[in-house]
Protein backbone atom coordinates (compact mmCIF):
# COMPACT_ATOMS: atom_id res chain seq x y z
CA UNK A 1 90.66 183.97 155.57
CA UNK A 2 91.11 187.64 154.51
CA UNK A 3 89.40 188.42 157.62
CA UNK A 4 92.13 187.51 159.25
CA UNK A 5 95.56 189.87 159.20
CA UNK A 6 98.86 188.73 159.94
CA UNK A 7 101.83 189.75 159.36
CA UNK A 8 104.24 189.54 156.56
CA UNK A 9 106.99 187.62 157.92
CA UNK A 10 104.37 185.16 159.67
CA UNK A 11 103.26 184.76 155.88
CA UNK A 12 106.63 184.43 154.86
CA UNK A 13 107.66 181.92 156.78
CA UNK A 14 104.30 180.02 156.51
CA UNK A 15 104.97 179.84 152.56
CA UNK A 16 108.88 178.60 153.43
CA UNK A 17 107.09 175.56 155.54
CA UNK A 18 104.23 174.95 153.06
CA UNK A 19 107.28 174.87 150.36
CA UNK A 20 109.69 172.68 152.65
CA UNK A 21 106.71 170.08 153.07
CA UNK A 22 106.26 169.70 149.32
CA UNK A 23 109.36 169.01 148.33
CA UNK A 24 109.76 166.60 151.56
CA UNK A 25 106.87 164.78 149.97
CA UNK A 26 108.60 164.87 146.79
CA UNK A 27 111.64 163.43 148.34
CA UNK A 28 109.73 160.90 150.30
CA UNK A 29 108.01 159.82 147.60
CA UNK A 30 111.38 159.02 145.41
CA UNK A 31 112.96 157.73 148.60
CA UNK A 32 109.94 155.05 148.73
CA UNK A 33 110.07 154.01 145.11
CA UNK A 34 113.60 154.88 144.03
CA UNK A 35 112.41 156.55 141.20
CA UNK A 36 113.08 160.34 141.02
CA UNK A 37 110.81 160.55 137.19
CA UNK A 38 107.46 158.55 138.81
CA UNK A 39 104.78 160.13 136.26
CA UNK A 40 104.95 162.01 133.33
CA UNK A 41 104.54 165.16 135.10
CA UNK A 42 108.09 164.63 136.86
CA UNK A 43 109.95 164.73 133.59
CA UNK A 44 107.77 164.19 130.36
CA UNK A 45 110.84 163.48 128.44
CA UNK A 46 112.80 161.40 130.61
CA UNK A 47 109.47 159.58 131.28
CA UNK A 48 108.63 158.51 128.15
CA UNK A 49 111.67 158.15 126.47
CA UNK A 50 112.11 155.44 129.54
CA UNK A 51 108.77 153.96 128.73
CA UNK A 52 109.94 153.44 125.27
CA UNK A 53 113.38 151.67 126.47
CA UNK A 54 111.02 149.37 129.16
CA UNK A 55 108.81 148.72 126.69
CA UNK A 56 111.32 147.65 123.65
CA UNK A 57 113.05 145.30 126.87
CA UNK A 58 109.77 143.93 127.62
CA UNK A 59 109.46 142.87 124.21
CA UNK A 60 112.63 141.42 123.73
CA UNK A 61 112.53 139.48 126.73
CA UNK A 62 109.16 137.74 125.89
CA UNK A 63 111.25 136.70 122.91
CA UNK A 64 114.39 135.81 125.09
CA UNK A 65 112.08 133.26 126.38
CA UNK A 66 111.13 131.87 122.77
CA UNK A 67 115.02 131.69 122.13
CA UNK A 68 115.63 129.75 125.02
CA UNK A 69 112.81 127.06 124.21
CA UNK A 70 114.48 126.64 120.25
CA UNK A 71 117.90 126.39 121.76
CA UNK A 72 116.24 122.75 124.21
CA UNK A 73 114.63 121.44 120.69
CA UNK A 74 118.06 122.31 118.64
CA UNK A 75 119.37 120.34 121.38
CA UNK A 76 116.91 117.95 121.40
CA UNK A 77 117.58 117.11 117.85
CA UNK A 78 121.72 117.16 118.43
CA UNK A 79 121.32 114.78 121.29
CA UNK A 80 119.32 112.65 118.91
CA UNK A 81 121.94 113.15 115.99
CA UNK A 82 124.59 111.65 118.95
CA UNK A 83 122.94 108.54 120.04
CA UNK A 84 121.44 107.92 115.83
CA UNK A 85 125.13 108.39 114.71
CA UNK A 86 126.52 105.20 117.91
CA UNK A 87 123.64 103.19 116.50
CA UNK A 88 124.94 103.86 113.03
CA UNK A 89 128.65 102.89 113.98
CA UNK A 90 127.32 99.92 115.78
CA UNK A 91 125.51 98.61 112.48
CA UNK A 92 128.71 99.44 110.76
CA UNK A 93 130.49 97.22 113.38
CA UNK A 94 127.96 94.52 112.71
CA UNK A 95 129.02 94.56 109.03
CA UNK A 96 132.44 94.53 109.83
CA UNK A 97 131.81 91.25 112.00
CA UNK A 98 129.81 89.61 109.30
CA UNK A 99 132.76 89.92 106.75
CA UNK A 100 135.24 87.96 109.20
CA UNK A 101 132.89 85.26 109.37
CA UNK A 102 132.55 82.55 106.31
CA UNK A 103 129.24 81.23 107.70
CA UNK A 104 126.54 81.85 105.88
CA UNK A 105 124.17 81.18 109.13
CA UNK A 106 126.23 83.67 111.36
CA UNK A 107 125.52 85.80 108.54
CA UNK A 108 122.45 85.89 108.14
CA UNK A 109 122.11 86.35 112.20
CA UNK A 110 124.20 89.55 111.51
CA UNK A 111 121.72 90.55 109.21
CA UNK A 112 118.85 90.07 111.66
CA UNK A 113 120.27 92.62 114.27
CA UNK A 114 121.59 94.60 110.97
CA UNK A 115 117.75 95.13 110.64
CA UNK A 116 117.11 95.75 114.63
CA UNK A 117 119.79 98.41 115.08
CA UNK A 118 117.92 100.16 111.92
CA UNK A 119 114.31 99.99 113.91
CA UNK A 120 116.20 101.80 117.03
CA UNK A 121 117.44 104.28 115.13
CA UNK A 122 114.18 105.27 113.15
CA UNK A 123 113.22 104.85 117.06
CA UNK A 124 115.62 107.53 118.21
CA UNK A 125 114.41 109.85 115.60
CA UNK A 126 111.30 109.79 116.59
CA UNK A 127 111.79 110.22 120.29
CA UNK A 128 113.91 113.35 119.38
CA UNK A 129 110.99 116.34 119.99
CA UNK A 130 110.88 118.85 122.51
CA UNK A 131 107.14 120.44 123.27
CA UNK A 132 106.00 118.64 119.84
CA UNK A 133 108.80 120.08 118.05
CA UNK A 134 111.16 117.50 116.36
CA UNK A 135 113.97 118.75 113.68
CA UNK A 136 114.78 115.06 112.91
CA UNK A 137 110.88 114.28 111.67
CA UNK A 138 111.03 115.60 108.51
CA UNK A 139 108.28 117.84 106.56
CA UNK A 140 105.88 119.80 109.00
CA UNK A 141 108.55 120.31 112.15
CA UNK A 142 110.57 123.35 110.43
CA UNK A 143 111.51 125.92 113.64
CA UNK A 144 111.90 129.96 113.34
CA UNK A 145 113.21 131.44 115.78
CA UNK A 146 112.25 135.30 115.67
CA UNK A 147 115.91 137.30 117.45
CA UNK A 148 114.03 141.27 117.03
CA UNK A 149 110.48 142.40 118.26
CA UNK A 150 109.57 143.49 114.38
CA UNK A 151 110.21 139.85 113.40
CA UNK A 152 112.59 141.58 110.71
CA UNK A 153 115.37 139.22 112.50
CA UNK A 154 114.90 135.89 112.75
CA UNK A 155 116.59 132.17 111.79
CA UNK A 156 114.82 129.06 110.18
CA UNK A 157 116.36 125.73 111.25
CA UNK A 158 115.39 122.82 108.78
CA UNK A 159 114.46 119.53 109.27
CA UNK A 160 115.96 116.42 108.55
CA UNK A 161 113.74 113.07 108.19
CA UNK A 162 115.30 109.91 110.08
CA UNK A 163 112.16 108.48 111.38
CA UNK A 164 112.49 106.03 108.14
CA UNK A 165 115.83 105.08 107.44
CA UNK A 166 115.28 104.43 103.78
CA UNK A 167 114.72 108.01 102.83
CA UNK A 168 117.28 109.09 99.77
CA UNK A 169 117.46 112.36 101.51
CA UNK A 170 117.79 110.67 104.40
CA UNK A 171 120.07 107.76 105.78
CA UNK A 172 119.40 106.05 103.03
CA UNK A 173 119.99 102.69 104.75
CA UNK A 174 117.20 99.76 103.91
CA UNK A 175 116.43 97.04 105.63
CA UNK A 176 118.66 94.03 104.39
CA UNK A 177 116.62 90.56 102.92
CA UNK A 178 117.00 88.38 105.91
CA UNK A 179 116.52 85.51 103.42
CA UNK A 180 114.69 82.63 104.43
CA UNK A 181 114.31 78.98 104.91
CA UNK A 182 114.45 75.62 103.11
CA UNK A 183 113.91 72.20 103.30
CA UNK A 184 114.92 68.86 101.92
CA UNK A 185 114.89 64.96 102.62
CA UNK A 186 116.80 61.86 101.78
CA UNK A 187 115.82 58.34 102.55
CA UNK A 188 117.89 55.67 104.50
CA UNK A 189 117.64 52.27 103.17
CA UNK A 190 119.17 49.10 103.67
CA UNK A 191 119.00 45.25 102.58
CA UNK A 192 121.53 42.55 101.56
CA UNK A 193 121.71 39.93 99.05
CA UNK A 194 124.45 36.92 98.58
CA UNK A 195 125.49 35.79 95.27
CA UNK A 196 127.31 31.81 95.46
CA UNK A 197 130.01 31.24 94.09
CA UNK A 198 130.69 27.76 95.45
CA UNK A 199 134.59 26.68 95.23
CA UNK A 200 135.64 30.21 93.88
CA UNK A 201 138.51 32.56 95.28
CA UNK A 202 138.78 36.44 94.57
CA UNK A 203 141.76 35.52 92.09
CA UNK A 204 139.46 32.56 90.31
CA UNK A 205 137.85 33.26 86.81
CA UNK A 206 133.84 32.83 86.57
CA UNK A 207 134.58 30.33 84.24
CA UNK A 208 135.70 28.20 85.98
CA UNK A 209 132.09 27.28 87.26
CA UNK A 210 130.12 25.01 84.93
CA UNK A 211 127.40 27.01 84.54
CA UNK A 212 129.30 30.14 82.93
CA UNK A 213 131.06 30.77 79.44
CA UNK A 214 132.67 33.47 77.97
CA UNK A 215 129.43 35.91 76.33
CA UNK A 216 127.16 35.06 79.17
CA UNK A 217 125.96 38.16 79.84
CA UNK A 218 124.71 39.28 84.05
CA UNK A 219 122.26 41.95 83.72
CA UNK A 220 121.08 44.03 87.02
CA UNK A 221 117.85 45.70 86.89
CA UNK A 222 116.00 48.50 89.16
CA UNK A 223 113.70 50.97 88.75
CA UNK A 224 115.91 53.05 86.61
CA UNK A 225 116.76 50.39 84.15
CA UNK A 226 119.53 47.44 83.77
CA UNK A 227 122.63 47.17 83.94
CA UNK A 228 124.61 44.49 81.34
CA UNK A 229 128.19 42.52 81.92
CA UNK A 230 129.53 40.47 80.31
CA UNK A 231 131.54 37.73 80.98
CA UNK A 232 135.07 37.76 79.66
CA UNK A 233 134.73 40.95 78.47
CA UNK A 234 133.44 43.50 81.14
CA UNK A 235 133.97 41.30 84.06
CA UNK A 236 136.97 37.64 83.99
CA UNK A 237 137.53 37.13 87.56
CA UNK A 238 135.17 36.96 90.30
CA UNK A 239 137.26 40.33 91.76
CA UNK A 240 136.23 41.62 88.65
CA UNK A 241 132.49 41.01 89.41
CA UNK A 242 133.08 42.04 92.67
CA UNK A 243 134.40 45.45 91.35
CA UNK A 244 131.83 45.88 88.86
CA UNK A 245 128.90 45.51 91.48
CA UNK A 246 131.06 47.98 93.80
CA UNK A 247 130.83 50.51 90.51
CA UNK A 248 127.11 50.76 90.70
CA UNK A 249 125.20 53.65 92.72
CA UNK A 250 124.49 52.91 95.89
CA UNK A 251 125.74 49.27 96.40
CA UNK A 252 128.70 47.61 97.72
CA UNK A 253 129.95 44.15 97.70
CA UNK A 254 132.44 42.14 98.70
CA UNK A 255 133.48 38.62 98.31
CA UNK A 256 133.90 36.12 101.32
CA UNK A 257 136.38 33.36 100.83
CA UNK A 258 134.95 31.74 104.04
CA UNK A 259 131.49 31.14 102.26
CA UNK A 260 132.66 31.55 98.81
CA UNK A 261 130.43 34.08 97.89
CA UNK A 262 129.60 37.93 97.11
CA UNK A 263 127.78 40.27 99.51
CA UNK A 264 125.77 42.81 98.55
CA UNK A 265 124.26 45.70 100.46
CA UNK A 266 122.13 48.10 98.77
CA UNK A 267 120.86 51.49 100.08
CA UNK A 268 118.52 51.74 97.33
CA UNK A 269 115.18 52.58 97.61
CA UNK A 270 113.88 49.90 95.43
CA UNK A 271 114.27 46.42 94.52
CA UNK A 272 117.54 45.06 92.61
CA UNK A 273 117.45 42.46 90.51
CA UNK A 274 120.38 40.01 89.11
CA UNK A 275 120.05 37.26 87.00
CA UNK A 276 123.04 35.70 83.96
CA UNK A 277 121.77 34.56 81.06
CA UNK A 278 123.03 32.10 78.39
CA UNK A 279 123.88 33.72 75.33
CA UNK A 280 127.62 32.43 76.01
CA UNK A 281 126.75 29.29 75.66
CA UNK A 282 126.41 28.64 80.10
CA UNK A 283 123.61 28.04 81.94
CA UNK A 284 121.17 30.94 83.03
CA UNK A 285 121.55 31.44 86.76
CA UNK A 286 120.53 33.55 89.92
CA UNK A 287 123.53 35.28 88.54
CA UNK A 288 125.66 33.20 91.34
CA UNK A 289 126.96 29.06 90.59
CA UNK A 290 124.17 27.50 89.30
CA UNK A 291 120.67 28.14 90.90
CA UNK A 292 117.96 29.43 88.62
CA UNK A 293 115.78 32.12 88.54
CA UNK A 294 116.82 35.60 89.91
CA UNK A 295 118.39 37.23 92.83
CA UNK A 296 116.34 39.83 94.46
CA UNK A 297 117.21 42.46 96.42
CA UNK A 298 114.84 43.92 98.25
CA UNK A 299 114.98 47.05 101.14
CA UNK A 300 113.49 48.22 104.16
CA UNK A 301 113.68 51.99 106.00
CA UNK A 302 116.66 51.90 108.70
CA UNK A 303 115.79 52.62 112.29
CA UNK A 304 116.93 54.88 114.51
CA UNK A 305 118.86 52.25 116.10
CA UNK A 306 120.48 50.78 112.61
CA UNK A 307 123.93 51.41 112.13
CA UNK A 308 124.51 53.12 108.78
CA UNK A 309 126.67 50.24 107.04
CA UNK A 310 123.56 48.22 106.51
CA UNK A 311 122.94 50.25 103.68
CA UNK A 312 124.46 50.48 100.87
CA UNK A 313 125.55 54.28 100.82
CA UNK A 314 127.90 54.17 103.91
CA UNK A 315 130.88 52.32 104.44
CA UNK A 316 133.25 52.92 108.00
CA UNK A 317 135.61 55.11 107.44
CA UNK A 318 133.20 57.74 104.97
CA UNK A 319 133.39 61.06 106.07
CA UNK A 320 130.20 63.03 105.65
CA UNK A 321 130.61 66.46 104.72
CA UNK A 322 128.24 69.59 105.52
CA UNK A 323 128.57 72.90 103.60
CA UNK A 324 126.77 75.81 103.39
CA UNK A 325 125.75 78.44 100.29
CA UNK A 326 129.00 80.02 100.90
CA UNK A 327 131.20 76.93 100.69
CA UNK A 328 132.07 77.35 104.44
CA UNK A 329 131.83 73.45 106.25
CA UNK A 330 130.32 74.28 109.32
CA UNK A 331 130.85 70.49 110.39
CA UNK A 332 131.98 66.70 109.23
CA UNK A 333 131.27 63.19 110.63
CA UNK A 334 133.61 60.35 109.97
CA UNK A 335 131.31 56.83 110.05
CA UNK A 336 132.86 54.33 111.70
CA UNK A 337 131.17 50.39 112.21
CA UNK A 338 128.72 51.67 115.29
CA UNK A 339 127.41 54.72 113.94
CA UNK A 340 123.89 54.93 114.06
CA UNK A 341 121.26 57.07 111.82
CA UNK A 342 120.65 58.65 115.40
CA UNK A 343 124.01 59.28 115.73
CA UNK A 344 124.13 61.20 112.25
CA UNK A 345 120.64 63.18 112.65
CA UNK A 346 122.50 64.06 116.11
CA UNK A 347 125.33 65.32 114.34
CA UNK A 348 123.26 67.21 111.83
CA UNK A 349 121.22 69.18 114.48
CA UNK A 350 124.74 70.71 116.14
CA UNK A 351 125.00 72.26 113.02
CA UNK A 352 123.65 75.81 113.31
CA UNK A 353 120.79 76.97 111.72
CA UNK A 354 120.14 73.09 110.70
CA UNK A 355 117.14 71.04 112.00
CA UNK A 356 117.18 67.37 111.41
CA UNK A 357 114.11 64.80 112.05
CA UNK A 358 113.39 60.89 111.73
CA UNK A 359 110.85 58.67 110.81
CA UNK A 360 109.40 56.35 108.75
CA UNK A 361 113.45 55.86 106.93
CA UNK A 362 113.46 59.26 106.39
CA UNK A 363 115.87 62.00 107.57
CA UNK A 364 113.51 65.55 107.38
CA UNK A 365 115.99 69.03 107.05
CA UNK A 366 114.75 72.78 107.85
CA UNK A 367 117.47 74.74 107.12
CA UNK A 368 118.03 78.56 107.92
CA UNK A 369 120.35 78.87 104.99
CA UNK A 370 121.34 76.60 102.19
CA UNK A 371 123.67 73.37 102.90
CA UNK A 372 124.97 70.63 101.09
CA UNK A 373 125.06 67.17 102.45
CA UNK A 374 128.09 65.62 100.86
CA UNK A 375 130.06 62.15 101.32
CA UNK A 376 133.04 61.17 100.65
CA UNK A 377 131.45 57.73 99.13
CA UNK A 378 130.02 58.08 95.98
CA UNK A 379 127.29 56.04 96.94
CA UNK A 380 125.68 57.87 99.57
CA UNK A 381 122.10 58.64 98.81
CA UNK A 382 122.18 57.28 95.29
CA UNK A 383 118.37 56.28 95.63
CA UNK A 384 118.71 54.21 91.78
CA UNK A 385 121.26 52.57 89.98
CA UNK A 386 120.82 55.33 87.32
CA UNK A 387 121.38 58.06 90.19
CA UNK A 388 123.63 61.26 88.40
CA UNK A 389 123.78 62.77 92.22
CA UNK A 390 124.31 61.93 95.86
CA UNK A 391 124.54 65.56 97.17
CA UNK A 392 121.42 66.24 100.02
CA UNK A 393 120.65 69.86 98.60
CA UNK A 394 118.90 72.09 101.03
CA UNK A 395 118.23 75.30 99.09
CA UNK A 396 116.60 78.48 101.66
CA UNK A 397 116.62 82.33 99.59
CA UNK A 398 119.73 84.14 101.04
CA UNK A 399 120.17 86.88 102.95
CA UNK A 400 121.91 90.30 102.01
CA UNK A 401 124.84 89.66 104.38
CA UNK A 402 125.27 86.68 102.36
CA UNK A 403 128.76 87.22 100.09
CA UNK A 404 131.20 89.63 100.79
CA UNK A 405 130.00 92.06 98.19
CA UNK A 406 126.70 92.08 99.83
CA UNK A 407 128.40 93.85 102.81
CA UNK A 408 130.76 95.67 101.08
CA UNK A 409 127.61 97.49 99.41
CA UNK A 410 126.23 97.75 102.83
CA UNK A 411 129.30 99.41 104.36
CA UNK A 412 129.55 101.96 101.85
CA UNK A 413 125.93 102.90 102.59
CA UNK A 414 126.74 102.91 106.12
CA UNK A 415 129.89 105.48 105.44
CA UNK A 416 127.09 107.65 103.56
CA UNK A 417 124.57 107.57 106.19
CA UNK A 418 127.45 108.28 108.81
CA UNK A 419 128.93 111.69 106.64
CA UNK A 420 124.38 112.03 106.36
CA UNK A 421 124.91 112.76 110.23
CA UNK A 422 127.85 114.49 110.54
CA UNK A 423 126.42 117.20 107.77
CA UNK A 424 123.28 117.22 110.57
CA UNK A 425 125.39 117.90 113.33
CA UNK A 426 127.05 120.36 111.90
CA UNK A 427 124.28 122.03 110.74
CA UNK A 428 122.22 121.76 113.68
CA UNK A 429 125.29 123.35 115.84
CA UNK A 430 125.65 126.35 114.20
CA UNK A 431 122.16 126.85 114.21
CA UNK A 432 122.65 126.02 117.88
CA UNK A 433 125.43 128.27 118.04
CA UNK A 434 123.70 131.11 116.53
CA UNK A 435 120.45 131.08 118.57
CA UNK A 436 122.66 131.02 121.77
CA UNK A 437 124.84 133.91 120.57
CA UNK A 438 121.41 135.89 119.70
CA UNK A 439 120.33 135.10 123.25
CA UNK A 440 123.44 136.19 124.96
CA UNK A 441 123.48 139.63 122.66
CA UNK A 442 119.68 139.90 123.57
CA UNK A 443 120.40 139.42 127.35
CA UNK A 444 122.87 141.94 127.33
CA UNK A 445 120.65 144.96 125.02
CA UNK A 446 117.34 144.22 127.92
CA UNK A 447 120.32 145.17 130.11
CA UNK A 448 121.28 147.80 128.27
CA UNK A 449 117.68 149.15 127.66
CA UNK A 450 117.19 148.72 131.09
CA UNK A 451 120.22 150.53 132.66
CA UNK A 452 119.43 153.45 130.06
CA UNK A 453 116.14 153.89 131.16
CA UNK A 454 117.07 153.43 134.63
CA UNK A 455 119.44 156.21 133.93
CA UNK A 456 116.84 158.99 133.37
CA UNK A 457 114.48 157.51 136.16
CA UNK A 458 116.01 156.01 138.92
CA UNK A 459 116.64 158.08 141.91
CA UNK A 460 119.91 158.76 143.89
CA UNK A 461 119.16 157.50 146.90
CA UNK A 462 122.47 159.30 148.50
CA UNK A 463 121.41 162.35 147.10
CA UNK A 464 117.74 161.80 148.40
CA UNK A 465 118.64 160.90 151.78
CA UNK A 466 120.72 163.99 151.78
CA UNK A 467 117.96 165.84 150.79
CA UNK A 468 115.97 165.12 153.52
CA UNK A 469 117.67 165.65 155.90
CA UNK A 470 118.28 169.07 154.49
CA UNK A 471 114.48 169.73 154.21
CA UNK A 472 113.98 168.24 157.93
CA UNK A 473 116.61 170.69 159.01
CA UNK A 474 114.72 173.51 157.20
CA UNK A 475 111.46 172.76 158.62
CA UNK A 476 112.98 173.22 161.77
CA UNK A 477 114.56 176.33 160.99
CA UNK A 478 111.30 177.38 159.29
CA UNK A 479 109.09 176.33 162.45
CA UNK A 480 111.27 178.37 164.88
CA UNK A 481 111.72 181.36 162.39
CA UNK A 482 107.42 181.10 162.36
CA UNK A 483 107.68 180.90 166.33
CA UNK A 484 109.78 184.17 166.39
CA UNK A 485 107.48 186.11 163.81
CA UNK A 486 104.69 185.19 166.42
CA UNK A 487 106.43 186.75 169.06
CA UNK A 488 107.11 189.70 167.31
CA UNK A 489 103.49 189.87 166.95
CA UNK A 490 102.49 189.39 170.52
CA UNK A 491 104.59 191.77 172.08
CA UNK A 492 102.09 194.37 171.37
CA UNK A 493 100.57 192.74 173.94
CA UNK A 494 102.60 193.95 176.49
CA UNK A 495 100.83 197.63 175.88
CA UNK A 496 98.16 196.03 177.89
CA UNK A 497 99.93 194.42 180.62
C-alpha cells in the first residue's frame, strides 16, 4: 500500500522471508515427490530430455511384455517337440518288438498300436498352442516377435506341421495297412466199408479166391472219376490191395485176419464205389470174394462228439500242423484214438488271432492273418479221390509289420522323423534362446533409460532435507531480524512517553 511507509530494513527483511518461503515451497515440493525437475519450468532440458528416456522405456516395456508371451508359445511348441519325439521313440520301440517276433498275428497287433502311437502324436501337435498360437500347426501360426519400438528389430519363428504325421515336410510317418481278415472251411466226414476176403491172410495172393484171375481189373469210382487195378499187375497179394486202397486220397484200410477182410474208412465227402470186373477171366464181384454187385461207400458229417479216426483223413498218431503267412507254427496237435472234432476246433481257437466254429460237419475259420492247416497224413481233408491238396488255406490281406523288410522300411522312417524333431528342437531353442536374450538386454536398457532419466530428475533427498532445515533456520533468523527492524521503528515512540 504506498500509503503506507516503512522502513527499509523492515522491507528488507520482509523480501528475505517472502524469498525463504519460496524456496521452502520449492523444497517441500521436491521433498514430497522426490523429483527436483517436476515441470518443464524446473529445467526445460532436463525435463524433456527425461520425458524422451520415460517415454522410449514405456515403449519398450509394452514390448517386454509381447517378448515374454512368444518366449510361453516357443515353449509351448518345445514342450510339444519333447513329449512328440518319446512317442516317436516309443513307435520305434514297437518296431523293434515286432522284428523279434516271427508271428505274423503279434505282428499285426504291433501294427495296430504302430497306428495309435501315430494318432497321439498328431494329438500332441495339436494340443501344442499357447493363446491360439501353435508353431507345430503348420501354415497360418508363423510368430514375430518385434525386440525395438520402430519394429526395425524383430525375429520370425516358423512353423512346423505335425498335426498330420504323413506330411513330406513333416514326420513323414503313414499309417501302416493293418491288413485284414480271412476265412475258410473244410468238411469232416466219415463212413466205413468192408471188403471179404473169406479164407485170405495179408501174405495170400487174390488169386487164390475162385472168383479172381490174373487181368481182372478193381476199379474205384467217386465224384472225381475211377480209379483202375489190376490184378497181378498193380496189385498180387491182398497186402498189396490193402496198400493200394491206403494210396488213395482220403481213405485208409486195413486188413483183419480175425474176419478175413479189408476195412475201409473214408473221409470223403461223397460216395465211393468198388466193384472187380472179369476181363481176367474171374468172376465180377463187390470187389471182395465173390458177392455181386458193388461196394458202396457212403458218408455222413462227424459230430462234435466223433472222434476223428472215423474218417478217413486222420489216423492216431497224425500231427496237425498250424502255420501262419510268415511260416511261424503258432501251434500243433498230435491225434491220438480219443480225440474228438471238439477237441481239435478247441485246439484251433487257442491259436491267436484264429476263430474256429462247428456245425452241420463243418469246421468254419475267421482268421486275423493267414494260416495253413497242415497234417502230417496225406489224407487229411482230401474231399475226392482226385484231391491235388489237403492244406486248409486261410488267406486274410497282410499287414505292413508283416516281413522283416516291412519294418525295416518303417524304422528307417522312424530314424527320419526322429532327426525331423531334433532339427525342430534345435531350431525352436535358439529361437527360444534369442527371444530370452532380447528380453534380458531389453530389461536391462528400461533400466538404463530409467536410471538416466532419473538422473536429471530425481531429487536428493539428503540434500533436500538439508535444505530445509537451512531455510527453517533462515526464516527464523529472518523473523527475528524483522522483529528487530520493528523495534528500531518504535522507539520513536519513546519521544512521546
Amino acid at each position: 500500500m504506498p500509503d503506507i511507509v516503512l522502513s527499509s530494513a523492515v522491507r528488507d527483511n520482509l523480501l528475505s522471508l517472502k524469498q525463504t518461503a519460496d524456496l521452502q515451497s520449492i523444497t517441500q515440493t521436491r521433498l514430497a515427490t522426490g523429483l527436483k525437475v517436476n515441470t518443464a519450468l524446473d529445467n526445460p532440458n532436463s525435463y524433456f530430455t527425461a520425458q524422451s528416456l520415460n517415454d522410449r522405456a514405456s515403449d519398450l516395456a509394452n514390448l517386454l511384455d509381447n517378448m515374454g508371451q512368444a518366449v510361453q508359445t516357443i515353449r509351448a511348441a518345445d514342450k510339444g517337440i519333447t513329449s512328440i519325439t518319446k512317442l516317436v521313440e516309443s513307435a520305434k520301440a514297437i518296431a523293434n518288438q515286432a522284428l523279434q517276433t516271427s508271428s505274423e498275428y503279434e505282428r499285426k497287433l504291433f501294427t495296430k498300436q504302430y497306428n495309435d502311437l501315430l494318432v497321439q502324436i498328431e494329438d500332441m501337435a495339436r494340443d501344442s498352442g499357447y493363446k491360439g498360437k501353435n508353431l507345430l500347426a503348420g501354415a497360418g501360426n508363423e510368430l514375430e516377435v518385434i525386440f525395438n519400438e520402430d519394429s526395425t528389430s524383430n525375429l520370425t519363428v516358423n512353423p512346423v506341421d505335425f498335426t498330420d504325421t504323413s506330411l513330406d515336410d513333416g514326420l513323414n510317418l503313414d499309417d501302416l495297412d493293418p491288413g485284414g481278415t480271412g476265412t475258410s472251411s473244410f468238411n469232416l466226414f466219415g463212413g466205413t466199408a468192408t471188403l471179404s476176403l473169406t479164407g485170405l491172410q495179408a501174405s495170400s495172393n487174390l488169386t487164390d479166391l475162385g472168383a479172381w484171375s490174373n487181368g481182372d481189373v478193381i476199379s474205384i469210382t467217386d465224384s472225381s472219376g475211377t480209379t483202375n487195378l489190376t490184378v497181378g499187375t498193380d496189385i498180387t497179394t491182398v497186402q498189396d490191395y490193402v496198400d493200394a486202397l491206403n494210396n488213395l486220397n482220403g481213405v485208409h484200410a486195413n486188413f483183419d485176419e480175425a474176419t478175413d477182410s479189408i476195412k475201409i474208412t473214408s473221409g470223403l465227402d461223397n460216395t465211393i464205389s468198388i466193384a472187380k470186373d472179369a476181363s481176367g477171366g474171374g468172376t465180377a464181384t463187390n470187389g471182395g470174394a465173390s458177392a455181386t454187385g458193388t461196394t458202396t461207400l457212403s458218408v455222413a458229417p462227424l459230430t462234435a462228439g466223433s472222434t476223428l479216426i472215423t474218417s478217413g483223413g486222420f489216423q492216431a498218431g497224425d500231427t496237425i500242423t498250424i502255420t501262419d503267412g510268415t511260416g511261424f507254427e503258432p501251434a500243433s496237435l498230435e491225434i491220438d484214438a480219443e480225440t474228438t472234432v471238439s477237441d481239435l476246433v478247441s485246439f484251433m481257437n487257442n491259436v491267436k488271432g484264429l476263430d474256429a466254429t462247428f456245425s452241420g460237419g463243418s469246421i468254419s475259420l475267421i482268421g486275423e492273418v493267414s494260416f495253413d492247416i497242415n497234417s502230417s497224413n496225406s489224407d487229411f481233408n482230401r474231399m475226392t479221390l482226385g484231391s491235388t491238396t489237403g492244406t486248409v488255406a486261410l488267406s486274410a490281406a497282410a499287414s505292413e509289420f508283416k516281413t522283416d523288410t516291412d519294418i525295416d522300411r518303417t524304422l528307417q522312417a522312424i530314424n527320419a522323423a526322429l532327426d525331423e524333431l531334433r532339427n525342430a528342437a534345435r531350431s525352436m531353442g535358439t529361437s527360444l534362446s534369442t527371444v530370452e536374450i532380447r528380453t534380458d538386454f531389453t530389461q536391462n536398457l528400461i533400466n538404463t533409460l530409467e536410471v538416466g532419466a532419473g538422473n536429471l530428475t530425481i531429487a536428493d533427498m539428503n540434500e533436500e532435507g538439508a535444505n530445509m532445515l537451512a531455510l527453517q533456520t533462515r526464516q527464523q533468523l529472518s523473523s527475528t531480524a524483522l522483529s528487530l527492524a520493528n523495534q528500531a521503528d518504535q522507539s520513536v515512540l519513546s519521544l512521546f512517553g
